[in-house]
N, C-alpha and C. Protein backbone atom coordinates (compact mmCIF):
# COMPACT_ATOMS: atom_id res chain seq x y z
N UNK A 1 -0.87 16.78 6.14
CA UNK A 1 -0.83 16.76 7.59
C UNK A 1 -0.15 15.49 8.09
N UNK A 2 -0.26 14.57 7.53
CA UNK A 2 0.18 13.14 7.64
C UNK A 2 1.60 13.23 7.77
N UNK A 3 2.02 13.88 6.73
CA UNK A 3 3.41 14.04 6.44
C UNK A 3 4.28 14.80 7.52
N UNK A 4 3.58 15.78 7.98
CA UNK A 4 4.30 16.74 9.27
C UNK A 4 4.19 16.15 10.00
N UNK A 5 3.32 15.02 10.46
CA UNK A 5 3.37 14.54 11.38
C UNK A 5 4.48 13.47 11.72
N UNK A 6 4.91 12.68 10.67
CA UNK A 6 6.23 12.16 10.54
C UNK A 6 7.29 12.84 10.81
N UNK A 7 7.35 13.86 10.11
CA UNK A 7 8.50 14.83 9.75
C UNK A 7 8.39 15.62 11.28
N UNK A 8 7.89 15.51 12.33
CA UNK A 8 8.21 16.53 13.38
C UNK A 8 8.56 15.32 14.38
N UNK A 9 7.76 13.76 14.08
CA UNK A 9 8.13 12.82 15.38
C UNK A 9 10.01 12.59 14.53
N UNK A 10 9.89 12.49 13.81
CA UNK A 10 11.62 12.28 13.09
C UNK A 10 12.64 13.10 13.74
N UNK A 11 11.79 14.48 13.70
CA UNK A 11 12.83 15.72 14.16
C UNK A 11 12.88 15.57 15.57
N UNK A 12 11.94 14.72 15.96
CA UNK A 12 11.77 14.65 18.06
C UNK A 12 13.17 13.49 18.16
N UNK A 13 13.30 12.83 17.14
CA UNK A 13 14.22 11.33 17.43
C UNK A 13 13.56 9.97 17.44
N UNK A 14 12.20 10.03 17.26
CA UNK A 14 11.59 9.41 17.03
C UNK A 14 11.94 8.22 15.99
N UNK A 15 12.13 6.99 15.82
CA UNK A 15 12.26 6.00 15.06
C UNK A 15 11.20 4.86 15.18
N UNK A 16 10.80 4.69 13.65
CA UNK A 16 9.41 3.86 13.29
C UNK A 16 10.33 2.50 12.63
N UNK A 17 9.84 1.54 13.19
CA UNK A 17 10.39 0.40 12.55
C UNK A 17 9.53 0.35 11.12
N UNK A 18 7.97 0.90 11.04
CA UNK A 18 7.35 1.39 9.86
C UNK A 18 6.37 1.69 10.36
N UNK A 19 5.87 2.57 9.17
CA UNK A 19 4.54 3.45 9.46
C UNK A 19 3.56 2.88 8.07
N UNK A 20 2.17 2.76 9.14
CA UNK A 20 1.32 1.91 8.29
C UNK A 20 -0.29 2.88 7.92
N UNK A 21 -0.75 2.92 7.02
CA UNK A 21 -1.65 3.41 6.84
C UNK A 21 -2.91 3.08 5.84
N UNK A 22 -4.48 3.43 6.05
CA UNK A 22 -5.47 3.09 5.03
C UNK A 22 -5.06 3.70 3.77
N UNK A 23 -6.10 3.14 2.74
CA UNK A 23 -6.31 3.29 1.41
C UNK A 23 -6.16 4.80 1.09
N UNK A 24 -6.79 5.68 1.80
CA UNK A 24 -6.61 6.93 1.34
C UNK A 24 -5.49 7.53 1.57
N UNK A 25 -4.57 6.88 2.01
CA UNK A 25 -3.20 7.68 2.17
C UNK A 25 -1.90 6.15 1.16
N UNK A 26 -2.70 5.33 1.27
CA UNK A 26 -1.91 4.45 0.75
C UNK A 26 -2.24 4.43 -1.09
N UNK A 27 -3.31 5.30 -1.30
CA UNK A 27 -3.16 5.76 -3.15
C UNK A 27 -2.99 7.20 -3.19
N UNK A 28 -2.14 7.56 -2.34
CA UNK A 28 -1.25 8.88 -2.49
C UNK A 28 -0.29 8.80 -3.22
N UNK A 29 0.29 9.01 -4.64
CA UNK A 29 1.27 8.30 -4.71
C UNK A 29 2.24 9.39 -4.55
N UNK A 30 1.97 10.75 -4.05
CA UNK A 30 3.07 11.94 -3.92
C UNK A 30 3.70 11.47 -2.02
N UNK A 31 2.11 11.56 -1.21
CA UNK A 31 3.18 10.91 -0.16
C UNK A 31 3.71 9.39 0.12
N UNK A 32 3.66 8.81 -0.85
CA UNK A 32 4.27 7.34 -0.93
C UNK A 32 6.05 8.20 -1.42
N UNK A 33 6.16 8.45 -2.16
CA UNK A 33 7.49 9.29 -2.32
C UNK A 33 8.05 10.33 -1.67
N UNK A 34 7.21 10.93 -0.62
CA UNK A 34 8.02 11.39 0.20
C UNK A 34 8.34 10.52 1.20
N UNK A 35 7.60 9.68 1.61
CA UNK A 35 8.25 8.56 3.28
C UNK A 35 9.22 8.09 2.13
N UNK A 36 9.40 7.78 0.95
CA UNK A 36 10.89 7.28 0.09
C UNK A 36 12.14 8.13 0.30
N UNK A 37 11.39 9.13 0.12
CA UNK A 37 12.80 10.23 0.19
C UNK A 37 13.12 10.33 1.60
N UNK A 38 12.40 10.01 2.63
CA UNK A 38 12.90 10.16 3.90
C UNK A 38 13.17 8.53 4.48
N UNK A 39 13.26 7.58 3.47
CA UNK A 39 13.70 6.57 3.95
C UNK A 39 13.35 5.66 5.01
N UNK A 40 11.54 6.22 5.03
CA UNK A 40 11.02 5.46 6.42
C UNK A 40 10.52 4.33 5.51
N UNK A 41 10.21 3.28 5.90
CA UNK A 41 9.32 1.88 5.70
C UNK A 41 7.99 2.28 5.67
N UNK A 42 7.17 1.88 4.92
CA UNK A 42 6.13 1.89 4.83
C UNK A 42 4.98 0.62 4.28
N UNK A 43 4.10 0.39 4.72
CA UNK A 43 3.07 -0.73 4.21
C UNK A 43 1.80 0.23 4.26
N UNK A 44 1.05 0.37 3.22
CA UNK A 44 -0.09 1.51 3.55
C UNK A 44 -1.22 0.59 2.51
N UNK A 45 -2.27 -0.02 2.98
CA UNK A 45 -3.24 -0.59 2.67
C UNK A 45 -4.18 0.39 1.57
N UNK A 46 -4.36 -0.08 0.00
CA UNK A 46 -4.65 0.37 -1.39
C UNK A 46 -5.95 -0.05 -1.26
N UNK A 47 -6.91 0.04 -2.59
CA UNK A 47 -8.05 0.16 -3.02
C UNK A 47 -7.99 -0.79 -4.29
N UNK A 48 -8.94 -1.64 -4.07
CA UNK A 48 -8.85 -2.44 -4.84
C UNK A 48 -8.89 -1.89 -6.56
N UNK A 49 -9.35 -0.68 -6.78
CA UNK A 49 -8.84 -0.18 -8.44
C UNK A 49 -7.83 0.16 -8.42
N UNK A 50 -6.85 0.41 -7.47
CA UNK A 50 -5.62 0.60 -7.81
C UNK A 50 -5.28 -0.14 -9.11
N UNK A 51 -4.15 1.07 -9.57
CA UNK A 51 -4.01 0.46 -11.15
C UNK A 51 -2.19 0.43 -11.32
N UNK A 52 -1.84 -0.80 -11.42
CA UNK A 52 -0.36 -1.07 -11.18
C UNK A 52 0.15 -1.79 -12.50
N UNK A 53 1.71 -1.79 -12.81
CA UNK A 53 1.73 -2.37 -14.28
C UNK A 53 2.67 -3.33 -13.66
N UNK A 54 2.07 -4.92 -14.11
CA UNK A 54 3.20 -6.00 -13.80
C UNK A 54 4.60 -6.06 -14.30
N UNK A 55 4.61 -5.41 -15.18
CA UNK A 55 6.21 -5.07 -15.99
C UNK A 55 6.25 -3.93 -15.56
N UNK A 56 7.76 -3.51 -15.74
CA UNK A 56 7.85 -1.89 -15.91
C UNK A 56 7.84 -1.44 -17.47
N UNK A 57 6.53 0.11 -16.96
CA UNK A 57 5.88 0.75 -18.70
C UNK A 57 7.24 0.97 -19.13
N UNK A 58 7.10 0.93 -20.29
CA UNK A 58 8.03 1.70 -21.19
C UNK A 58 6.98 3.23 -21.24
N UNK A 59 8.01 4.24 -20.82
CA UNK A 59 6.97 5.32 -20.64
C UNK A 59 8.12 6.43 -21.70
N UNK A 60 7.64 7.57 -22.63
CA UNK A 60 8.19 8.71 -23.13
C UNK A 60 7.15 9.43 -23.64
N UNK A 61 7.92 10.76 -24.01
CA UNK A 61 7.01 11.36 -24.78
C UNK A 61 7.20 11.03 -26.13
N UNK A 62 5.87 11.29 -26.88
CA UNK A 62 5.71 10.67 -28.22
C UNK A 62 6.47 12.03 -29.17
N UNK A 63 7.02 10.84 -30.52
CA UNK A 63 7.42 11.45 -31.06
C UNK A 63 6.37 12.62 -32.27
N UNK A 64 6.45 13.66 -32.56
CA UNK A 64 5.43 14.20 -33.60
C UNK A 64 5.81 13.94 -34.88
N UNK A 65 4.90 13.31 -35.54
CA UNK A 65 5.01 12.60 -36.64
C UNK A 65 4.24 13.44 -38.09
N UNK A 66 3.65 14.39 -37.66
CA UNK A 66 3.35 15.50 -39.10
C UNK A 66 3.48 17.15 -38.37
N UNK A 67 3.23 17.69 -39.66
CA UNK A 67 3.33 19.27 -39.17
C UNK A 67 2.09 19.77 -38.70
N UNK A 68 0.47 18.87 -38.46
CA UNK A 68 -0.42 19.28 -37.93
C UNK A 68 -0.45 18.89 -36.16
N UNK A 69 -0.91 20.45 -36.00
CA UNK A 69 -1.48 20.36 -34.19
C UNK A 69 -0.10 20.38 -33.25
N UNK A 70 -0.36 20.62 -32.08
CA UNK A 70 0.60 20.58 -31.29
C UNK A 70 1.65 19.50 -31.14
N UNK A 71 3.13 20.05 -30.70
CA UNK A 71 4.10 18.68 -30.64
C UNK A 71 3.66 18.37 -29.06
N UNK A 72 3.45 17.03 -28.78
CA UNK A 72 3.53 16.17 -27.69
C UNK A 72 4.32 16.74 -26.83
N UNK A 73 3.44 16.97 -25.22
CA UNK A 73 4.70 17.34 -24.20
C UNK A 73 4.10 16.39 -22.74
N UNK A 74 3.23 15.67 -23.35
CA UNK A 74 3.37 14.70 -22.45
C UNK A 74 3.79 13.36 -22.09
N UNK A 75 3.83 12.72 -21.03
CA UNK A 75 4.39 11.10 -20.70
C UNK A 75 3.37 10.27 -21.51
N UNK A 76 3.60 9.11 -21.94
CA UNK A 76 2.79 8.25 -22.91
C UNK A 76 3.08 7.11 -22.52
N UNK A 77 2.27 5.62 -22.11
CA UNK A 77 3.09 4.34 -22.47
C UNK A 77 2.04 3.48 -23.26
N UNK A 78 2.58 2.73 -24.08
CA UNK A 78 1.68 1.94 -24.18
C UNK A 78 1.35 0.48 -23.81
N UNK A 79 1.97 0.32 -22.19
CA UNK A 79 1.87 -0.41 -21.41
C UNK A 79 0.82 -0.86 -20.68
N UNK A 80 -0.28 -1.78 -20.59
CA UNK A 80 -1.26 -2.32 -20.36
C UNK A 80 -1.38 -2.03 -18.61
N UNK A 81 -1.75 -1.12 -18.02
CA UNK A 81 -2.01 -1.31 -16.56
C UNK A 81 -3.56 -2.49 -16.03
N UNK A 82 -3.20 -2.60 -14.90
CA UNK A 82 -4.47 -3.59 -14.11
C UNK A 82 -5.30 -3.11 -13.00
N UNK A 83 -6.11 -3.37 -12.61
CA UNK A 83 -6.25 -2.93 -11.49
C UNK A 83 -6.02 -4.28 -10.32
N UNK A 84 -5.82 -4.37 -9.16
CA UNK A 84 -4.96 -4.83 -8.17
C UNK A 84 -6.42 -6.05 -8.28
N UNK A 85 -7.34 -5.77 -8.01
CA UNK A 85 -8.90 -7.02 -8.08
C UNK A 85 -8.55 -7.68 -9.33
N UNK A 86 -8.09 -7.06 -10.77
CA UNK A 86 -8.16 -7.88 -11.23
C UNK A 86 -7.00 -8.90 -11.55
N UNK A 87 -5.84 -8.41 -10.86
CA UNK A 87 -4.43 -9.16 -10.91
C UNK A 87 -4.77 -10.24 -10.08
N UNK A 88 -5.54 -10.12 -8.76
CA UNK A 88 -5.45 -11.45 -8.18
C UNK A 88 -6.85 -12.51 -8.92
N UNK A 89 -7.62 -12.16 -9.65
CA UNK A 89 -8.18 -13.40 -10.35
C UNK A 89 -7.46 -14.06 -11.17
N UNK A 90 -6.00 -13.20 -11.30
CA UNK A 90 -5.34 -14.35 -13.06
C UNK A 90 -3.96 -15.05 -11.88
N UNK A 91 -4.09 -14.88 -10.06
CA UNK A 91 -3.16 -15.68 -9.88
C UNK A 91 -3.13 -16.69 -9.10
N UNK A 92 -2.12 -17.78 -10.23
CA UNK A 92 -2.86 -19.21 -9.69
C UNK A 92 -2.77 -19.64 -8.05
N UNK A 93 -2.83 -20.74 -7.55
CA UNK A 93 -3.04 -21.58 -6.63
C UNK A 93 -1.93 -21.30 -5.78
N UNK A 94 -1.03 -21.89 -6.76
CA UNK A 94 0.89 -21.76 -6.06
C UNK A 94 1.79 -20.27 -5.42
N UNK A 95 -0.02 -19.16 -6.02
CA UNK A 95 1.18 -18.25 -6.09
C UNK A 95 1.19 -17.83 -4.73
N UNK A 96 0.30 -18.77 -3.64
CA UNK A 96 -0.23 -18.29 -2.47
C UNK A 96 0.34 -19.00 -1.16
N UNK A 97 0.40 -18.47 0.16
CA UNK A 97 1.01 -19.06 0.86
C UNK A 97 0.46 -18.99 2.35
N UNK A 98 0.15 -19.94 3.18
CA UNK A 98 -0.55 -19.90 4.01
C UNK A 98 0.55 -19.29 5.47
N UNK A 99 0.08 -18.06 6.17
CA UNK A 99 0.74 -17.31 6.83
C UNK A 99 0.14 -17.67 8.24
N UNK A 100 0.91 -17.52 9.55
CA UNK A 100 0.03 -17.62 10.61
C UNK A 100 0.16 -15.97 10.94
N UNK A 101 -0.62 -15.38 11.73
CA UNK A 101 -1.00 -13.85 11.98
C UNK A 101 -0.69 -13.94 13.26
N UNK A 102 -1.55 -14.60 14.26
CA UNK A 102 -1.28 -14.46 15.28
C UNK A 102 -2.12 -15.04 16.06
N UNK A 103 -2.46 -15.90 17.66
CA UNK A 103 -3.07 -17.00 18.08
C UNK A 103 -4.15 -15.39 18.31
N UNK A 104 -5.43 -16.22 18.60
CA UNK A 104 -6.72 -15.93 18.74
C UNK A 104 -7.44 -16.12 19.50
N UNK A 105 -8.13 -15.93 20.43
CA UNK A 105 -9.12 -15.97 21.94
C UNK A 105 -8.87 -17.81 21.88
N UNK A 106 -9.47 -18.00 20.56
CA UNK A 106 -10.44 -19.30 20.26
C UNK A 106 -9.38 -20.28 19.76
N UNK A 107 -8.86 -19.70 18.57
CA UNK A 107 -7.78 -20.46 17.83
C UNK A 107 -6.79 -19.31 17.16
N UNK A 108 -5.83 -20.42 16.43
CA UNK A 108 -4.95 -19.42 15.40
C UNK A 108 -5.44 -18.56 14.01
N UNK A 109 -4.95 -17.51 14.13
CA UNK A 109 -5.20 -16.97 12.98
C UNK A 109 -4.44 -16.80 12.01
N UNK A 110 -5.20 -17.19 10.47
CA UNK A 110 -4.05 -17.49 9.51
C UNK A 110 -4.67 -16.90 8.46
N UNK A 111 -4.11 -16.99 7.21
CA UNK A 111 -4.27 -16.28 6.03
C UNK A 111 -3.70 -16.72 4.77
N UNK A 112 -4.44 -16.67 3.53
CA UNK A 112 -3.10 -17.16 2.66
C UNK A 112 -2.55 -15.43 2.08
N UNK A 113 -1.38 -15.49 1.46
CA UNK A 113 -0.68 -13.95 1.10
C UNK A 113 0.17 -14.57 -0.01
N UNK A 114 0.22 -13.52 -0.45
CA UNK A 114 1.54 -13.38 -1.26
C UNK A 114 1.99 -11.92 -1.49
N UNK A 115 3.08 -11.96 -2.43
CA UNK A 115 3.44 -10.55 -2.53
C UNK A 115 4.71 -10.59 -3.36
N UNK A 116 4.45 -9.65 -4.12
CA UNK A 116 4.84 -9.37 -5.61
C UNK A 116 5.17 -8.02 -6.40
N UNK A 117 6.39 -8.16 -7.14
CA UNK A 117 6.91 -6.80 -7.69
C UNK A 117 6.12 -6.04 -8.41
N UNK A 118 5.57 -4.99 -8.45
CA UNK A 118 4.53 -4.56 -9.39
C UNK A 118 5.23 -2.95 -9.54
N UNK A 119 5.11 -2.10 -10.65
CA UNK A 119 5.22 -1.05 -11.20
C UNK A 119 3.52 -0.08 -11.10
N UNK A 120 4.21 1.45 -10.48
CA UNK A 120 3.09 1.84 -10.32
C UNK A 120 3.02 3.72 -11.07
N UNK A 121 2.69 3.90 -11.89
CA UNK A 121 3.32 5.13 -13.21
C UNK A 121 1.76 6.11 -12.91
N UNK A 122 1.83 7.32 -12.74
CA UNK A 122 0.95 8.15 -12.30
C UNK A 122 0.69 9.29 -13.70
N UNK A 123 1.69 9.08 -14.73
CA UNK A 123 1.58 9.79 -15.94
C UNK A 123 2.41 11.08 -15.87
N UNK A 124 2.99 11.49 -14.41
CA UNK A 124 3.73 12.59 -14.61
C UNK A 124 5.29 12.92 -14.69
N UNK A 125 5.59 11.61 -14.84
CA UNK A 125 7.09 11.84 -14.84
C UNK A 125 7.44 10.41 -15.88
N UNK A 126 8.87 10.37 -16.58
CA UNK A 126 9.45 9.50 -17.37
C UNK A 126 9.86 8.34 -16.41
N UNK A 127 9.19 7.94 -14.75
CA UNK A 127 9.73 6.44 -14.55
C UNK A 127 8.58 6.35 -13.72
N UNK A 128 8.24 4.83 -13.59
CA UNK A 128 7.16 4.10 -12.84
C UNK A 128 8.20 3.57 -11.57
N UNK A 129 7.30 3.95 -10.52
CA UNK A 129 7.92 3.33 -9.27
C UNK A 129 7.61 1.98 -8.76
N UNK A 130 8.81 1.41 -8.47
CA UNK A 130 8.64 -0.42 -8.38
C UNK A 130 7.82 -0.20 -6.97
N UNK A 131 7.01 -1.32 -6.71
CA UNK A 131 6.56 -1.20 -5.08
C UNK A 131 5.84 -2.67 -5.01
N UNK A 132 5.89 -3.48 -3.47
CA UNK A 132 5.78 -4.34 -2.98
C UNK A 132 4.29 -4.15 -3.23
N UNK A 133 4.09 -5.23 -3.99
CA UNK A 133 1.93 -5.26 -3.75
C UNK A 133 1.99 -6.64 -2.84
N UNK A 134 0.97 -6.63 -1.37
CA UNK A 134 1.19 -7.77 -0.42
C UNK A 134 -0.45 -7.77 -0.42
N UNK A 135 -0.99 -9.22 -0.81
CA UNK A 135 -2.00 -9.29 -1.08
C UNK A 135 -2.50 -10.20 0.34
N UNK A 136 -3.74 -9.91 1.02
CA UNK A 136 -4.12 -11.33 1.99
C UNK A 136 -5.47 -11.35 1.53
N UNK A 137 -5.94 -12.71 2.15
CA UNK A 137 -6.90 -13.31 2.06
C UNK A 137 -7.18 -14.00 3.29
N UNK A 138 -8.04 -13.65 3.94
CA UNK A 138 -8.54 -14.07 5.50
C UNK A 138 -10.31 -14.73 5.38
N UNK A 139 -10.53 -15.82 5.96
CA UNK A 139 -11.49 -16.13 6.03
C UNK A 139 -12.36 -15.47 7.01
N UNK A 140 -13.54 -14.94 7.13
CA UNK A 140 -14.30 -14.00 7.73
C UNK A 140 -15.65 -14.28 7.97
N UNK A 141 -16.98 -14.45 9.21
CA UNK A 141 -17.93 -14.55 9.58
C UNK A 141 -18.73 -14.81 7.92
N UNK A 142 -18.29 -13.80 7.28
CA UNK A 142 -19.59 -13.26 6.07
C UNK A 142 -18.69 -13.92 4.77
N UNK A 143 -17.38 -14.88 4.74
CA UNK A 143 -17.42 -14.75 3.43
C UNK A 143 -15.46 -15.22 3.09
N UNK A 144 -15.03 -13.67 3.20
CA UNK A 144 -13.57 -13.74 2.74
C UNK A 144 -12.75 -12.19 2.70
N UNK A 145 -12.11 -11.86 3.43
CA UNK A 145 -12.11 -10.05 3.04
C UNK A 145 -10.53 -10.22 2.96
N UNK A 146 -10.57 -9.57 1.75
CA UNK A 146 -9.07 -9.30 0.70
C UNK A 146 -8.59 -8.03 1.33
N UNK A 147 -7.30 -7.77 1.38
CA UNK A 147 -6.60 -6.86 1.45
C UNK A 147 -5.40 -6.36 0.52
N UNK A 148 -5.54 -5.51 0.22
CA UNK A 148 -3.90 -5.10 -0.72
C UNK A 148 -3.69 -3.97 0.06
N UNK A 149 -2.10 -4.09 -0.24
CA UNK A 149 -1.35 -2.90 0.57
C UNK A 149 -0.27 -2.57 -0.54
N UNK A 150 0.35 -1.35 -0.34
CA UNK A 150 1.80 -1.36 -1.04
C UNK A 150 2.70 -1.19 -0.07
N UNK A 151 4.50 -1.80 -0.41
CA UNK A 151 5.32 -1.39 0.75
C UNK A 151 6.28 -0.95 -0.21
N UNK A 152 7.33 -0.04 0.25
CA UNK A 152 8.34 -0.22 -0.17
C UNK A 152 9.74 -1.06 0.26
N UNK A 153 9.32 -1.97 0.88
CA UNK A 153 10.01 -3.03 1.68
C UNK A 153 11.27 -3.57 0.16
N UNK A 154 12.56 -3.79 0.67
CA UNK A 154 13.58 -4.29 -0.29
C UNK A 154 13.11 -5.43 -0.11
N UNK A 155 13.68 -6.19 -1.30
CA UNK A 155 13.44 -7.94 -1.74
C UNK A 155 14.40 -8.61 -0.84
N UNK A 156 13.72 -9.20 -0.39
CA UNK A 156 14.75 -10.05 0.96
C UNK A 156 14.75 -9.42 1.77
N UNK A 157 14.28 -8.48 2.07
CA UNK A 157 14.72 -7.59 3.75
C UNK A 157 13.59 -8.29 4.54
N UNK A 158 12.33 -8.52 4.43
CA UNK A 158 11.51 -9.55 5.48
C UNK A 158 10.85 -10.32 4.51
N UNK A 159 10.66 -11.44 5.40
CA UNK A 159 9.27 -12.84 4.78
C UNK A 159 7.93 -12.26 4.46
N UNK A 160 7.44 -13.12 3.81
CA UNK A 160 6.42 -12.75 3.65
C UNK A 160 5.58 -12.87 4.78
N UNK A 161 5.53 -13.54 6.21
CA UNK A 161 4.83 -13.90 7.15
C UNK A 161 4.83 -12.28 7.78
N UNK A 162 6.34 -11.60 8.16
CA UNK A 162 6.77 -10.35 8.75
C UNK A 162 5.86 -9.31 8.05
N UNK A 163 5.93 -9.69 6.44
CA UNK A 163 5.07 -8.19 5.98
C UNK A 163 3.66 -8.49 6.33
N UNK A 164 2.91 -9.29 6.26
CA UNK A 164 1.86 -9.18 6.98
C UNK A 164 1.27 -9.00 8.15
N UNK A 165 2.41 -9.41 9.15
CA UNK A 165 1.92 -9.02 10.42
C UNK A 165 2.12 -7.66 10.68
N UNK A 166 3.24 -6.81 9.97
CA UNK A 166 2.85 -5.08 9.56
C UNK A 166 1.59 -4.88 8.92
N UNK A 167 1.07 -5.65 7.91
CA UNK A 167 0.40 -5.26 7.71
C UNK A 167 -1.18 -5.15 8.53
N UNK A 168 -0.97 -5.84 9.08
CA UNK A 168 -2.62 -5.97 10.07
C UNK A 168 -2.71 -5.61 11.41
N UNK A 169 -1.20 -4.70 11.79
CA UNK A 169 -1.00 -3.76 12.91
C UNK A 169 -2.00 -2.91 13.09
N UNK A 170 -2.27 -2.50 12.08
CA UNK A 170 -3.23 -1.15 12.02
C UNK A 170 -4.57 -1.48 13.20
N UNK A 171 -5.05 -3.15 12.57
CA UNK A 171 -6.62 -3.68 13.33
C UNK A 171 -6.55 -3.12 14.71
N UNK A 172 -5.42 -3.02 15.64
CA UNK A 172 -4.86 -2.90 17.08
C UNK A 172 -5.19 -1.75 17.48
N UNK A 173 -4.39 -0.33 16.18
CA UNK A 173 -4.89 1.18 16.22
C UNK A 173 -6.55 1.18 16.50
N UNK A 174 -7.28 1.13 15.28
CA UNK A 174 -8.46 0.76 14.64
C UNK A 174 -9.46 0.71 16.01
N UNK A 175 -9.05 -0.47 16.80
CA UNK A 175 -9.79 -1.41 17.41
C UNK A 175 -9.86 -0.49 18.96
N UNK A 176 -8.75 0.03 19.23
CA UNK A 176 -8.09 1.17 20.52
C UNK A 176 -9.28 2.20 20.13
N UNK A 177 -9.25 2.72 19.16
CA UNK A 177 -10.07 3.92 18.46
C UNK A 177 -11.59 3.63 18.90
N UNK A 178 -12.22 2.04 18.31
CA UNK A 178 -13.69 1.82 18.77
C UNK A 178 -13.75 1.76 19.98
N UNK A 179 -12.91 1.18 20.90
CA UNK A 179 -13.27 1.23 22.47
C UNK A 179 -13.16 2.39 23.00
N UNK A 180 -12.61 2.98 22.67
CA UNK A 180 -12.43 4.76 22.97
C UNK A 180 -13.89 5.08 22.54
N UNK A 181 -14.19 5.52 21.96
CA UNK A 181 -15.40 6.49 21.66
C UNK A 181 -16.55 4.99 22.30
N UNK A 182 -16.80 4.03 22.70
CA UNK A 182 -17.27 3.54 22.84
C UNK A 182 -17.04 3.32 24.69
N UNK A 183 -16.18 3.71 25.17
CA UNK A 183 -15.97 3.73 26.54
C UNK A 183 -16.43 5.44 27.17
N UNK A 184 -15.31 5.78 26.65
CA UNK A 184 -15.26 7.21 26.54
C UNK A 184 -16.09 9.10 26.19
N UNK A 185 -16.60 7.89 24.99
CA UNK A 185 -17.63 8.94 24.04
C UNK A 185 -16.52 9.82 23.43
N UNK A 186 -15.53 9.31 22.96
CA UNK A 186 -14.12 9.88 22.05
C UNK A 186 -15.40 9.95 20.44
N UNK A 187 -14.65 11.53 19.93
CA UNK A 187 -15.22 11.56 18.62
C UNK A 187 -14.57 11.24 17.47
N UNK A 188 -15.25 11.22 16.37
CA UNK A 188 -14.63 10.81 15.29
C UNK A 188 -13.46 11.93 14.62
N UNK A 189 -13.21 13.18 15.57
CA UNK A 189 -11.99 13.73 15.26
C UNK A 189 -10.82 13.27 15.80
N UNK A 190 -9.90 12.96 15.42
CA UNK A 190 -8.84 12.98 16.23
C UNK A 190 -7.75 13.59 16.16
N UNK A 191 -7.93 14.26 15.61
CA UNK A 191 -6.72 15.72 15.35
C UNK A 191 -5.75 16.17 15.89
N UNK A 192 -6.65 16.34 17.78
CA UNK A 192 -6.33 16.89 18.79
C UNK A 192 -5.42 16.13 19.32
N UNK A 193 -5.33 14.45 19.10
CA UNK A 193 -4.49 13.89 19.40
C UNK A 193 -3.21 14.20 19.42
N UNK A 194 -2.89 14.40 17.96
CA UNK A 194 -1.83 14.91 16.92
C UNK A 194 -0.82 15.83 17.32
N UNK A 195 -1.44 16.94 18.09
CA UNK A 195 -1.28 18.20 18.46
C UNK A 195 0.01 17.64 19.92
């Protein structure tokens, strides 16, 4: 549904400088390749098990090596994947960079980020797709709340300051949404919007 919904504002003339979305659409990895094939931008906020390979796998099918049991007809690597929680405990100090977001009632709001080439292989095809992992770290009432996203943003096409402030567009949606049903008595469908 997500997808038609692109695909009909596109067909209206519609142009997205990018389209941003939660975890459950951002570990899609079939519609992460279609906004590719249609060449829109995307930053769509992941789940921290996301499982990404810092190299690219060496991925094939295996060769059959006796005359017992079936010959191999599937993708294989034996490339070590991670999950995204545990890539940022092995990265150091330097690899981080303090971003400003945007001024605040009270004060400025800032963050440290980074963001980094990572490979992401789903087992069904012979290539892993490269994709922007943009990591933040925001200090918070309770603590510290991490974010990962994936983009398919080119290397050099924005700073790292730019991909984050895509990335935390969404809080604005989000935040429109609670005052609505909270002004309004708007429900937790919003479908009808869509329409």
């Amino acid at each position: 549904m997500a997808l038609e919904i692109v695909k009909r504002q596109l067909a209206q003339g519609t142009h997205f400088d990018w389209i941003g979305a939660d975890g459950f659409y951002g570990n899609d990895n079939w519609l992460l390749g279609e906004l590719d094939e249609l060449e829109q931008l995307f930053i769509f906020d992941i789940h921290a098990n996301q499982h990404i390979y810092i190299n690219k796998p060496e991925i094939a099918v295996p060769v059959k090596t006796n005359n017992k049991g079936r010959t191999p007809s599937r993708f294989k690597t034996n490339s070590q994947s991670v999950e995204v929680r545990q890539l940022l405990l092995s990265l150091p100090e330097d690899a981080w960079e303090n971003v400003h977001i945007r001024n605040g009632t009270s004060e400025e709001i800032k963050a440290k980020a980074t963001v980094l080439n990572v490979h992401v292989w789903v087992g069904k095809s012979d290539q892993a797709i490269e994709r922007k992992l943009i990591i933040r770290k925001n200090k918070t009432k309770n603590g510290e709340e991490i974010k990962y996203s994936f983009s398919n943003a080119f290397d050099n096409e924005f700073t790292l300051e730019e991909l984050i402030r895509m990335q935390v567009q969404r809080y604005f949606i989000e935040q429109s949404f609670r005052d609505a049903k909270q002004e309004v008595g708007m429900r937790n469908n919003y479908a009808h919007l869509c329409e």
